[in-house]
C-alpha atoms as a PDB file:
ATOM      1  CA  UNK A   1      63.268 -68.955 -58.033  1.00  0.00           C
ATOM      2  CA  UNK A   2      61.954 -70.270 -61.215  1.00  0.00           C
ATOM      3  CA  UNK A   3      59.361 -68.130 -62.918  1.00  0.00           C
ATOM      4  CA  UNK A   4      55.596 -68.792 -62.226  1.00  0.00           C
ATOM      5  CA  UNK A   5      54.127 -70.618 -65.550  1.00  0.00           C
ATOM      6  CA  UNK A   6      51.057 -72.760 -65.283  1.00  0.00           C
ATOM      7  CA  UNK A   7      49.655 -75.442 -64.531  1.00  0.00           C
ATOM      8  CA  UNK A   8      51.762 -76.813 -61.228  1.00  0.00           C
ATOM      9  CA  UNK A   9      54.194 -75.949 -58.566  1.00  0.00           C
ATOM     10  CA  UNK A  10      56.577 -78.415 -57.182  1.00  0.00           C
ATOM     11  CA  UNK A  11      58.317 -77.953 -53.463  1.00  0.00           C
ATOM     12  CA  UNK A  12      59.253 -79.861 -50.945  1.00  0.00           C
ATOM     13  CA  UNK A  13      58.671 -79.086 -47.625  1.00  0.00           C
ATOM     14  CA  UNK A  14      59.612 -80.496 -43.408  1.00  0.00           C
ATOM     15  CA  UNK A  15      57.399 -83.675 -43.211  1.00  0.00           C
ATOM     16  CA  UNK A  16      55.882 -82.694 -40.094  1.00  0.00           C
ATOM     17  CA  UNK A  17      53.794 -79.840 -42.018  1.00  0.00           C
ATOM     18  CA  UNK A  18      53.764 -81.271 -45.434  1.00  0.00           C
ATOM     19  CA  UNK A  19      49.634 -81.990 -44.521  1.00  0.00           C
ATOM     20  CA  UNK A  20      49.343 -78.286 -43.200  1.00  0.00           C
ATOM     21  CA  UNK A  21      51.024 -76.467 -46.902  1.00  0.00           C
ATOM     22  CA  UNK A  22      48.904 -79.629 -48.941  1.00  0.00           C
ATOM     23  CA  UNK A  23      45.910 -78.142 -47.432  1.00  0.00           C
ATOM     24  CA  UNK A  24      46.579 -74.581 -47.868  1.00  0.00           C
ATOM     25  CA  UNK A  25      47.910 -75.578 -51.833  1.00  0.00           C
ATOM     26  CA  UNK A  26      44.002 -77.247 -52.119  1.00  0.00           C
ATOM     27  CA  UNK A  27      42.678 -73.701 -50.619  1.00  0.00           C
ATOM     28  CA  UNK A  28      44.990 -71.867 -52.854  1.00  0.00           C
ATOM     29  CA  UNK A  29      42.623 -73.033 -56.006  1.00  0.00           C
ATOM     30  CA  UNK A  30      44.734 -77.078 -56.619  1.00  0.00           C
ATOM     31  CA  UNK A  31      42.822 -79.100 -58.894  1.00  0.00           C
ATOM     32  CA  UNK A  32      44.933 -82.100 -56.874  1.00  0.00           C
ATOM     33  CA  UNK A  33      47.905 -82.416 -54.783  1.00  0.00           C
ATOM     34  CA  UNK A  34      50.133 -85.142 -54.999  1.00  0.00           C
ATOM     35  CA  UNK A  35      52.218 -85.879 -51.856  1.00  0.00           C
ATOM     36  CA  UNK A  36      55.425 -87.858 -51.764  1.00  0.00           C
ATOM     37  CA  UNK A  37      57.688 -88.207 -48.736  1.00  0.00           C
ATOM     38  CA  UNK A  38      60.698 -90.102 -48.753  1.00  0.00           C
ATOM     39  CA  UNK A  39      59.368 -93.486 -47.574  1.00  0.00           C
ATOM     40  CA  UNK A  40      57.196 -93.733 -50.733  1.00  0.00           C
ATOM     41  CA  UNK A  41      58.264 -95.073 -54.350  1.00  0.00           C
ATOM     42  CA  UNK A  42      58.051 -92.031 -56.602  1.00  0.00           C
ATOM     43  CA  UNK A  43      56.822 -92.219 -59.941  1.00  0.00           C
ATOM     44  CA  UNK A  44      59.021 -93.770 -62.660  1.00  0.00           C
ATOM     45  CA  UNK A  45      61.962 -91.086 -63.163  1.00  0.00           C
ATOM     46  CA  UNK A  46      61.371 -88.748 -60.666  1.00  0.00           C
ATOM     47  CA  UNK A  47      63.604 -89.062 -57.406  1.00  0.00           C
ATOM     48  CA  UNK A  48      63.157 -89.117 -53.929  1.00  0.00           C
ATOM     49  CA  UNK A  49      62.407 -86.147 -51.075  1.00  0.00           C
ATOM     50  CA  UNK A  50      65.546 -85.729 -49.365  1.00  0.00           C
ATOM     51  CA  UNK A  51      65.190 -87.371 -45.958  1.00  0.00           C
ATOM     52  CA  UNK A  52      62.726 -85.896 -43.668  1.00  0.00           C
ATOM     53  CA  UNK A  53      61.282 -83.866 -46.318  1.00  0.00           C
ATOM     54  CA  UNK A  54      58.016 -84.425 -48.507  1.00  0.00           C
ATOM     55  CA  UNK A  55      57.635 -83.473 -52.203  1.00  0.00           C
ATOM     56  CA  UNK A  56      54.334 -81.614 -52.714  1.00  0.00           C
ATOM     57  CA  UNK A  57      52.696 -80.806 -56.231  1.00  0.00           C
ATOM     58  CA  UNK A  58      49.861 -78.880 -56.656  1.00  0.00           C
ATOM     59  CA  UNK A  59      48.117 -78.964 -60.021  1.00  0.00           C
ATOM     60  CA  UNK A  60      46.504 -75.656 -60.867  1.00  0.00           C
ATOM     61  CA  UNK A  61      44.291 -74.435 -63.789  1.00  0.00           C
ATOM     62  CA  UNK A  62      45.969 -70.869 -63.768  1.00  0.00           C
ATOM     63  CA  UNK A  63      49.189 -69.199 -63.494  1.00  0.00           C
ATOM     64  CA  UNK A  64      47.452 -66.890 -61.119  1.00  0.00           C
ATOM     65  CA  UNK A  65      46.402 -69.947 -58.554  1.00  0.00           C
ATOM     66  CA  UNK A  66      49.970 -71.366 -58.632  1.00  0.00           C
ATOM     67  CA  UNK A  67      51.300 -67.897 -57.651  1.00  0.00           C
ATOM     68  CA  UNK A  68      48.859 -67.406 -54.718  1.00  0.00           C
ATOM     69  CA  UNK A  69      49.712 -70.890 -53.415  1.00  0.00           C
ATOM     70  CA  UNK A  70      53.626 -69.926 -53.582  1.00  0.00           C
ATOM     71  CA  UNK A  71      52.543 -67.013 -51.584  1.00  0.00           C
ATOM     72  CA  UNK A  72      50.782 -68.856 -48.994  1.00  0.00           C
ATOM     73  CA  UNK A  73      53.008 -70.846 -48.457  1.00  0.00           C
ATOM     74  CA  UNK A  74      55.590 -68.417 -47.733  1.00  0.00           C
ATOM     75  CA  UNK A  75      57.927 -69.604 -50.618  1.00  0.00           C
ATOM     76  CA  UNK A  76      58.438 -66.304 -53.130  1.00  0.00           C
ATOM     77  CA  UNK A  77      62.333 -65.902 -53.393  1.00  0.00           C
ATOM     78  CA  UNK A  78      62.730 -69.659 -52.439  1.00  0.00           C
ATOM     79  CA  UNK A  79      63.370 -72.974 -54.194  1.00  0.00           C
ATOM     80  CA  UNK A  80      60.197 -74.252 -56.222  1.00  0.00           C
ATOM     81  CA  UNK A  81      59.913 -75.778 -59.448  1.00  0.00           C
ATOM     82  CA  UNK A  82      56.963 -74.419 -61.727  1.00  0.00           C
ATOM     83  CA  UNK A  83      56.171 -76.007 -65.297  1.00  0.00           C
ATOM     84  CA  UNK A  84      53.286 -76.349 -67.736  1.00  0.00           C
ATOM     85  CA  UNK A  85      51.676 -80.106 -67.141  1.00  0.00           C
ATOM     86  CA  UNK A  86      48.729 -80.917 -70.034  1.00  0.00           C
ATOM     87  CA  UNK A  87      45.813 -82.196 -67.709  1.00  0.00           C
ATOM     88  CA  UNK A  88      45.028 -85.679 -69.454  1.00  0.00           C
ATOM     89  CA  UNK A  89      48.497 -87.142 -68.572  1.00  0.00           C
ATOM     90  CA  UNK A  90      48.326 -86.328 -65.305  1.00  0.00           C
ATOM     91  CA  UNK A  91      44.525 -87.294 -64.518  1.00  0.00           C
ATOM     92  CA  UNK A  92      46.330 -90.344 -65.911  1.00  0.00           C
ATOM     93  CA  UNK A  93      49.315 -90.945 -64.262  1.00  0.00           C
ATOM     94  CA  UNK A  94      46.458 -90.800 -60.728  1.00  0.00           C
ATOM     95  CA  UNK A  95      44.806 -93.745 -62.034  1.00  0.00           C
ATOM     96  CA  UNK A  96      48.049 -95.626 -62.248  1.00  0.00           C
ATOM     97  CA  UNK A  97      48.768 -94.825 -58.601  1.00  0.00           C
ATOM     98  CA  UNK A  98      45.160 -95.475 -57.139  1.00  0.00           C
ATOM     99  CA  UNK A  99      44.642 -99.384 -56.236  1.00  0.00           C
ATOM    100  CA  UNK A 100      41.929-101.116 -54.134  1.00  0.00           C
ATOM    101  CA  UNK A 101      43.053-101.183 -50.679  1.00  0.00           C
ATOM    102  CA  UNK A 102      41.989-103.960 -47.811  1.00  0.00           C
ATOM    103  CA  UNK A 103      42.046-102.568 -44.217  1.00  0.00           C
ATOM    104  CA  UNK A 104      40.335-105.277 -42.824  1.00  0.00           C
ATOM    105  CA  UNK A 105      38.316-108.516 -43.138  1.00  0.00           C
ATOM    106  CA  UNK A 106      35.250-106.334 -44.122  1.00  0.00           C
ATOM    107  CA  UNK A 107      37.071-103.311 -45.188  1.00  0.00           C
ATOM    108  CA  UNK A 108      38.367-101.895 -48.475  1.00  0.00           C
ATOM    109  CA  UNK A 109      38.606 -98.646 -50.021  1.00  0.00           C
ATOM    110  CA  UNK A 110      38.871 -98.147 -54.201  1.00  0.00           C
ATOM    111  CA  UNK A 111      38.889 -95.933 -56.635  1.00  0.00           C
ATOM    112  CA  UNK A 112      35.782 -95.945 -59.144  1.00  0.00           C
ATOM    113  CA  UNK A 113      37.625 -97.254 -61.526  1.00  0.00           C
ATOM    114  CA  UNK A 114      38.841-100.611 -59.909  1.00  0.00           C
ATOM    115  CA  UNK A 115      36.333-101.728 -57.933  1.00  0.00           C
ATOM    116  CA  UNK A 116      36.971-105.256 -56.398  1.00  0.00           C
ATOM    117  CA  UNK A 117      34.808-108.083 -56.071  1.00  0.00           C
ATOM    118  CA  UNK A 118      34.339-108.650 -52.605  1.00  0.00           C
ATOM    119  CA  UNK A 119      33.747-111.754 -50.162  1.00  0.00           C
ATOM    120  CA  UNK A 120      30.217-111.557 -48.737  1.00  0.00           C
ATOM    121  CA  UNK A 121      29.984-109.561 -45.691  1.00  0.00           C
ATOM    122  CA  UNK A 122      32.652-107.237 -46.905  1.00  0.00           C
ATOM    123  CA  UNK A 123      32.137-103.553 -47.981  1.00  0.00           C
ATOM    124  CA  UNK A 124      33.635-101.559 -50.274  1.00  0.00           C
ATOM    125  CA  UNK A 125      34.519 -97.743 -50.132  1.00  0.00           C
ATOM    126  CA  UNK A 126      34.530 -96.209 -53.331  1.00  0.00           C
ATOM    127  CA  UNK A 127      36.328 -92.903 -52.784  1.00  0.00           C
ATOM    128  CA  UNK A 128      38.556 -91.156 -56.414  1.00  0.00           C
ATOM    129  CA  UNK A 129      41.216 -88.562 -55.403  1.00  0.00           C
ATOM    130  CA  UNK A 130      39.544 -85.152 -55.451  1.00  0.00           C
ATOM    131  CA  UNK A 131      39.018 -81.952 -53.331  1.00  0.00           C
ATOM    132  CA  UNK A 132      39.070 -82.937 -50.314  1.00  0.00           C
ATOM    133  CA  UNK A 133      41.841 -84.955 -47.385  1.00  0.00           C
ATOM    134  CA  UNK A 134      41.024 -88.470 -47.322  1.00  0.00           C
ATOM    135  CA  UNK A 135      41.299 -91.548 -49.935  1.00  0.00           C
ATOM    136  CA  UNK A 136      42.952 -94.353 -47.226  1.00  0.00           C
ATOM    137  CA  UNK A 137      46.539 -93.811 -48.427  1.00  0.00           C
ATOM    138  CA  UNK A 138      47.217 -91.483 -45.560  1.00  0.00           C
ATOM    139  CA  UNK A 139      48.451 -93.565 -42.343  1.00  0.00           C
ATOM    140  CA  UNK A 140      46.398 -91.209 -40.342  1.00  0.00           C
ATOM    141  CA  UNK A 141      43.556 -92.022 -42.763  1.00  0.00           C
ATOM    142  CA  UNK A 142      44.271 -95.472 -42.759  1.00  0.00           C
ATOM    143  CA  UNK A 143      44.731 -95.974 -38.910  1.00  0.00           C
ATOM    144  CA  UNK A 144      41.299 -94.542 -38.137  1.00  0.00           C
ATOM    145  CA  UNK A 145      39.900 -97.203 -40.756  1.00  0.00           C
ATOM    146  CA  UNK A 146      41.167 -99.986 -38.613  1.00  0.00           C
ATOM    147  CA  UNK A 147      40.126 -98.492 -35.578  1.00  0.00           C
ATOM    148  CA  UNK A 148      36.569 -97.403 -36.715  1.00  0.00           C
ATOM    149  CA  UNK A 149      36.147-101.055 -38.288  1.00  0.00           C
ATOM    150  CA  UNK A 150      37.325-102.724 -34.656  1.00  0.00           C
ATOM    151  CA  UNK A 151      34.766-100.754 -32.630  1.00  0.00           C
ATOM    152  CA  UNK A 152      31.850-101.048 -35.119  1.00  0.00           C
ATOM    153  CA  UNK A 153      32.318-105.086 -35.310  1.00  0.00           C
ATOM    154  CA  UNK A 154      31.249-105.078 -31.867  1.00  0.00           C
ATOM    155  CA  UNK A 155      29.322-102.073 -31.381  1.00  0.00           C
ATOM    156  CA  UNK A 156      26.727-102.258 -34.463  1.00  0.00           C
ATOM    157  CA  UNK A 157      24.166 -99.411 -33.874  1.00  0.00           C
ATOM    158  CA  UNK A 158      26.171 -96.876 -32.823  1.00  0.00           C
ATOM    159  CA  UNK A 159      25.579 -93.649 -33.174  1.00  0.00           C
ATOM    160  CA  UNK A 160      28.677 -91.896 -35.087  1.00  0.00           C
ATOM    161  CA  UNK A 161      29.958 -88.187 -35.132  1.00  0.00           C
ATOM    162  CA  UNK A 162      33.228 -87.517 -38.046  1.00  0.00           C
ATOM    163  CA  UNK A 163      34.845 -84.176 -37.352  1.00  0.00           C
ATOM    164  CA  UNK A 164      36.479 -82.605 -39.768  1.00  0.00           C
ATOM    165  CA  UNK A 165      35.007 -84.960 -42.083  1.00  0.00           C
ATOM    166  CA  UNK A 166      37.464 -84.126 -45.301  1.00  0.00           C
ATOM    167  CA  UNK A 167      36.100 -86.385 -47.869  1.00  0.00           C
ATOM    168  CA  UNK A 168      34.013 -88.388 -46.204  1.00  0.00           C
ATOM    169  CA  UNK A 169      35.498 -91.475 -46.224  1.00  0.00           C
ATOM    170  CA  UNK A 170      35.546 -92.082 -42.449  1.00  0.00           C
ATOM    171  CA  UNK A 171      31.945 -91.657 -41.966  1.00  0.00           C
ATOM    172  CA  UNK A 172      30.990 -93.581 -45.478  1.00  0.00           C
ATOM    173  CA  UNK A 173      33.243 -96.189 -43.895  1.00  0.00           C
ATOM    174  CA  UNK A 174      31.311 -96.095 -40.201  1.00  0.00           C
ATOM    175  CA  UNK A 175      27.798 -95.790 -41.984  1.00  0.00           C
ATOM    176  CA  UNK A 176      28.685 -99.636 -44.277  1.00  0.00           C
ATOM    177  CA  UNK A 177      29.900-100.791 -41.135  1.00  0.00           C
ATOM    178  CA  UNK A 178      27.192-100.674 -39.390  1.00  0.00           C
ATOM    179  CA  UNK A 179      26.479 -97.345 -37.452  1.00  0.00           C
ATOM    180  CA  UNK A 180      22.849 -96.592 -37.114  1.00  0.00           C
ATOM    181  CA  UNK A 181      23.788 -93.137 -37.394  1.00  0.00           C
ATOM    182  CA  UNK A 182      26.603 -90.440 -38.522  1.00  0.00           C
ATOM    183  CA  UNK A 183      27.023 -86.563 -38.442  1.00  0.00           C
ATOM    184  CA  UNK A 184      29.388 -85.229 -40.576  1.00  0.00           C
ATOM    185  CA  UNK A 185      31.134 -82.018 -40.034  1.00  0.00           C
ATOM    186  CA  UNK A 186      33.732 -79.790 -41.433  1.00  0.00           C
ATOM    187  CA  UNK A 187      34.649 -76.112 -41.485  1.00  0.00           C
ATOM    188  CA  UNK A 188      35.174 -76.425 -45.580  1.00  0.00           C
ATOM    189  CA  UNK A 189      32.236 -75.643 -47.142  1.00  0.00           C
ATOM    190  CA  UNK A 190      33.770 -77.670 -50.667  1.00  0.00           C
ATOM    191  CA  UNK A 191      34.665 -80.665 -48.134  1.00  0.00           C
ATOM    192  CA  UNK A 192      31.275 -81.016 -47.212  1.00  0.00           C
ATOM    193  CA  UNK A 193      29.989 -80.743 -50.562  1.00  0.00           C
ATOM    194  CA  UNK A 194      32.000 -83.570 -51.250  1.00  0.00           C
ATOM    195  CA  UNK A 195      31.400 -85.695 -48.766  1.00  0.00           C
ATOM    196  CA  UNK A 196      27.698 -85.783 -49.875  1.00  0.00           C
ATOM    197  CA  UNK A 197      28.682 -86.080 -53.037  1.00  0.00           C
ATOM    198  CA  UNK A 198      31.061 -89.849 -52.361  1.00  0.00           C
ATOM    199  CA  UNK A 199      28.081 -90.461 -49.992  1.00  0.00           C
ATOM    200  CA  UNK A 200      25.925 -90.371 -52.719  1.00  0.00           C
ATOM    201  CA  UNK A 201      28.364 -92.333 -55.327  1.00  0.00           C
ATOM    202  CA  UNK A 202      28.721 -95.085 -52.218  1.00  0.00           C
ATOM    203  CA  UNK A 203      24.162 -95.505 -52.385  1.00  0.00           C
ATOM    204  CA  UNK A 204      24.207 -93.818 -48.778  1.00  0.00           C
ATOM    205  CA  UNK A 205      22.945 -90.452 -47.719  1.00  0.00           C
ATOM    206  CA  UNK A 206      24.765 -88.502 -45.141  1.00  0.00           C
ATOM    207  CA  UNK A 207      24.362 -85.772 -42.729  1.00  0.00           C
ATOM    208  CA  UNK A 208      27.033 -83.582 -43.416  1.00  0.00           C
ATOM    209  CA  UNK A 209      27.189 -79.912 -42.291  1.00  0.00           C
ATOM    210  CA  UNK A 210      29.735 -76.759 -41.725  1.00  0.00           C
ATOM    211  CA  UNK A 211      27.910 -76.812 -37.667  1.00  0.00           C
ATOM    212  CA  UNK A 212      30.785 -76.329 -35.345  1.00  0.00           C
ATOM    213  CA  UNK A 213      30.847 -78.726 -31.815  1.00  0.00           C
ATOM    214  CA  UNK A 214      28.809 -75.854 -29.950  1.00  0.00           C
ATOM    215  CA  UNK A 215      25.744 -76.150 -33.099  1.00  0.00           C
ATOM    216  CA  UNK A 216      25.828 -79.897 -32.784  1.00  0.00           C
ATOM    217  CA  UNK A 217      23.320 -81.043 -30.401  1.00  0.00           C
ATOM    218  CA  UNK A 218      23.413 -84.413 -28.480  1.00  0.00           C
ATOM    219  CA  UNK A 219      26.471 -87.501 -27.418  1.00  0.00           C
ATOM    220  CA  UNK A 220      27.568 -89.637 -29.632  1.00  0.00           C
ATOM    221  CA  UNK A 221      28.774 -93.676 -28.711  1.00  0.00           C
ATOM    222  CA  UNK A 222      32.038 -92.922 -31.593  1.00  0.00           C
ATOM    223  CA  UNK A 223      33.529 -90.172 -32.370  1.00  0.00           C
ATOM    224  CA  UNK A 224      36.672 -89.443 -35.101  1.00  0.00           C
ATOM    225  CA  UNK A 225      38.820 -86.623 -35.581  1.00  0.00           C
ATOM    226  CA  UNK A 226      41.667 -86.750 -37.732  1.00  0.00           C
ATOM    227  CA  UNK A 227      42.927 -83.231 -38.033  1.00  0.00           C
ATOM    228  CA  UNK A 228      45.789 -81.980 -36.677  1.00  0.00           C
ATOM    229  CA  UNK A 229      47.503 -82.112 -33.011  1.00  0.00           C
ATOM    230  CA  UNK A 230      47.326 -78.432 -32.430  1.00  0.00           C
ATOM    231  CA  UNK A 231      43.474 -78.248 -33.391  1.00  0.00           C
ATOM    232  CA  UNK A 232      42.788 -81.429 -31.379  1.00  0.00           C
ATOM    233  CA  UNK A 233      44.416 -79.707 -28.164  1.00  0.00           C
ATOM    234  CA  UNK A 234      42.173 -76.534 -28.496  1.00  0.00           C
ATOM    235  CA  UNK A 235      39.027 -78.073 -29.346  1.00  0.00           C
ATOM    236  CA  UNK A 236      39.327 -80.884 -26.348  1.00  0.00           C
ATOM    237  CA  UNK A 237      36.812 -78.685 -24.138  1.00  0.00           C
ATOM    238  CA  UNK A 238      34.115 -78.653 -27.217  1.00  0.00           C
ATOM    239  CA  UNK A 239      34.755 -82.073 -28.662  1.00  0.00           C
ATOM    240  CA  UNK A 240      35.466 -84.320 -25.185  1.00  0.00           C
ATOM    241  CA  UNK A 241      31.407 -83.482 -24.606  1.00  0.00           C
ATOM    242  CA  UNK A 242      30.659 -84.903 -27.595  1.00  0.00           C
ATOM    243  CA  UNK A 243      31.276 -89.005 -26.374  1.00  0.00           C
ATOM    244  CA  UNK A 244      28.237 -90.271 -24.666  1.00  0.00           C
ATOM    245  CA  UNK A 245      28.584 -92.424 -21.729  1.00  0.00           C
ATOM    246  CA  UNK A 246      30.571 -96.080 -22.405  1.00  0.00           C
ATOM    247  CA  UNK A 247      31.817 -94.015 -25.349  1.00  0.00           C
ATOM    248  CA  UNK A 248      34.550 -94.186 -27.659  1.00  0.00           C
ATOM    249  CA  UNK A 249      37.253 -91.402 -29.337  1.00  0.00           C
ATOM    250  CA  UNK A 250      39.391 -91.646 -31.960  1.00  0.00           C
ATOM    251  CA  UNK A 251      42.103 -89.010 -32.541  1.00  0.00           C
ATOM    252  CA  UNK A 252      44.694 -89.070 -35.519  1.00  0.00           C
ATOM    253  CA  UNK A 253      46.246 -86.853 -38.023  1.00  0.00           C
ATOM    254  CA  UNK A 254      48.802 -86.720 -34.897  1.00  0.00           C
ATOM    255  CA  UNK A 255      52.959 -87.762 -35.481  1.00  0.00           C
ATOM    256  CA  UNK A 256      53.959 -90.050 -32.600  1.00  0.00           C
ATOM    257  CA  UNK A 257      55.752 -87.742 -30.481  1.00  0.00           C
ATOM    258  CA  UNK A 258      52.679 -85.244 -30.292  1.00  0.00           C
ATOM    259  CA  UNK A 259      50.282 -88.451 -28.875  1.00  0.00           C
ATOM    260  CA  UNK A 260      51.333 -87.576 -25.012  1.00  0.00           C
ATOM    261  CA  UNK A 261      50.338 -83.898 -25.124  1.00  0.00           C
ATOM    262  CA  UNK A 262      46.807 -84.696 -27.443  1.00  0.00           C
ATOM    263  CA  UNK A 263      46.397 -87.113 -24.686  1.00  0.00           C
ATOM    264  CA  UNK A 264      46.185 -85.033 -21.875  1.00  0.00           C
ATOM    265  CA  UNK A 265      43.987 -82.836 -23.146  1.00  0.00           C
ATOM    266  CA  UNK A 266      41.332 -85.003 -23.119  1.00  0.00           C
ATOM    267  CA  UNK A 267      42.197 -87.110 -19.899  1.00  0.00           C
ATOM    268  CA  UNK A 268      41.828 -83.786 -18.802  1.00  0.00           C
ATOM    269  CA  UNK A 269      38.220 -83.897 -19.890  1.00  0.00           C
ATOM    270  CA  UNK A 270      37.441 -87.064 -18.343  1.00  0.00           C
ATOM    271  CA  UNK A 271      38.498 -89.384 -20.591  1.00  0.00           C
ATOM    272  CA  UNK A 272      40.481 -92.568 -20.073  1.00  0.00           C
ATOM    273  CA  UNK A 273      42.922 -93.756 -22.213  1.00  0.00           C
ATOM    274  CA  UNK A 274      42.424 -97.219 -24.247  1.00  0.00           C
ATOM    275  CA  UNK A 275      45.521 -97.584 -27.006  1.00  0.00           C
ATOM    276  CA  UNK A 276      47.674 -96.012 -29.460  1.00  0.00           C
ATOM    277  CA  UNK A 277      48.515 -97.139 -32.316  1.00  0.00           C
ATOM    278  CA  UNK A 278      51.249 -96.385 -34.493  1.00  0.00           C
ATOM    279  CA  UNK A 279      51.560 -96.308 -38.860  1.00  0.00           C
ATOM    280  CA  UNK A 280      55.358 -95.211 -39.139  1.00  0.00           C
ATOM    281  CA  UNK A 281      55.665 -92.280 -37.820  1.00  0.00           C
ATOM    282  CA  UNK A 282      51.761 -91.529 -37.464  1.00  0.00           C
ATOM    283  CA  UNK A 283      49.777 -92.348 -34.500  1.00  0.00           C
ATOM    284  CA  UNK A 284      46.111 -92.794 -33.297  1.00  0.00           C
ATOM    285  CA  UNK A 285      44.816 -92.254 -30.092  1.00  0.00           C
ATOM    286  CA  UNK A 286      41.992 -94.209 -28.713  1.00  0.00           C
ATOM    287  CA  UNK A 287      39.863 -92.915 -25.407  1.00  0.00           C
ATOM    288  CA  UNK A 288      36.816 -93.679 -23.455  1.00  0.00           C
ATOM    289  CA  UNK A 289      34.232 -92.797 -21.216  1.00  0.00           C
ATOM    290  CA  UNK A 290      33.362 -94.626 -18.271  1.00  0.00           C
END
């Protein structure tokens, strides 16, 4: 193993848990994580993940922070690449790789710095890589867009719940669209922080909160979750509860092969399936109560 120098650590990791060790790198003290699996066009010079793999770098302000990552993630005596990278050219080479993006008819999501100009009726999320999961370039990100879009376009009013809220883009998204109402939740203190914070960037205000599903009071008509299949499946019991009657649920954050199992854990509940959907190898689940 290379020695520990700051400011980043390089490693690539299984695909399937490249979301979990980019999450535990942003915990570990990253200043920004860039992910790059093998589907997606690297940067000029810098080569591919080998297949099935994803190339994670975490950008850290200490040698100290790029150690503990390497320890979280389990990697001391294995492969990682660790270098000194000046802060300006990366902050730069971000800007270079963050472009508005149209999910639907009335939906885009942008960076601050290229904002488009919209057709009327349309509504723009203005969201800049930070501290927290969620800018739209995710499939599982992106998926719930679509889906939150589709069910708002006929469903204006609704009352909204996001868990595990991340940036906030989702319930930014749901609150422009339409929403009469959104709770915001997440179990990261900085995540919430920041949701309020793009909230507040986007002109909106937005109840966001570290409550868990047993402090939040009352049914919602949509609710989102894009976590992770193994915290979906134990929270089912808390979080099924949560859709009011002639309610909606979207799960994602799930690879396609997990959708069956996530599935029955809330049919299980009372719910009835409605659709999947499928990004590549990401999938969204959409449910409903009678």
């Amino acid at each position: 193993m290379i020695e520990a120098t700051p400011h980043t650590t390089t490693t690539e990791v299984k695909s399937e848990i490249a979301e979990v060790c980019a999450q535990l790198m942003w915990e570990a003290g990253a200043t920004g994580v860039e992910v790059v699996d093998d589907e997606i066009q690297p940067m000029p010079s810098a080569a591919r993940p080998s297949p099935g793999h994803t190339r994670l770098t975490g950008y850290f302000d200490t040698a100290a922070d790029a150690r503990r990552a390497l320890d979280w993630l389990g990697l001391r005596g294995a492969e990682a690449q660790l270098a000194a990278v000046p802060v300006k050219p990366w902050a730069t080479d971000w800007r270079q790789h963050f472009h508005p993006v149209k999910f639907s008819e009335r939906l885009w999501v942008a960076p601050s710095w290229d904002v488009p100009t919209v057709a009327p009726g349309a509504q723009v999320v203005v969201i800049d890589p930070g501290l927290a999961f969620g800018t739209g370039t995710h499939e599982s990100t992106a998926l719930c867009l679509r889906s939150i879009d589709a069910i708002l376009a006929r469903r204006t009013g609704a009352r909204v719940l996001d868990v595990g809220t991340g940036s906030g883009i989702l319930a930014i998204a749901a609150t422009k669209l339409g929403a009469a109402s959104v709770v915001a939740t997440d179990n990261d203190p900085t995540a919430v922080r920041v949701a309020v914070e793009n909230a507040a960037h986007n002109k909106i205000s937005l109840s966001a909160s570290t409550s868990t599903l047993e402090e939040i009071t009352g049914t919602y008509d949509l609710v989102i979750a894009n976590i992770l299949a193994g915290t979906l499946i134990a929270m089912a019991p808390s979080l099924a509860p949560k859709v009011a009657a002639g309610g909606d649920l979207l799960l994602s954050g799930l690879l396609e092969e997990q959708l069956t199992e996530v599935e029955a854990a809330y049919v299980h509940e009372g719910l009835s399936p409605q659709t999947r959907v499928l990004d590549g190898a990401w999938g969204l689940l959409h449910l409903h109560r009678a």
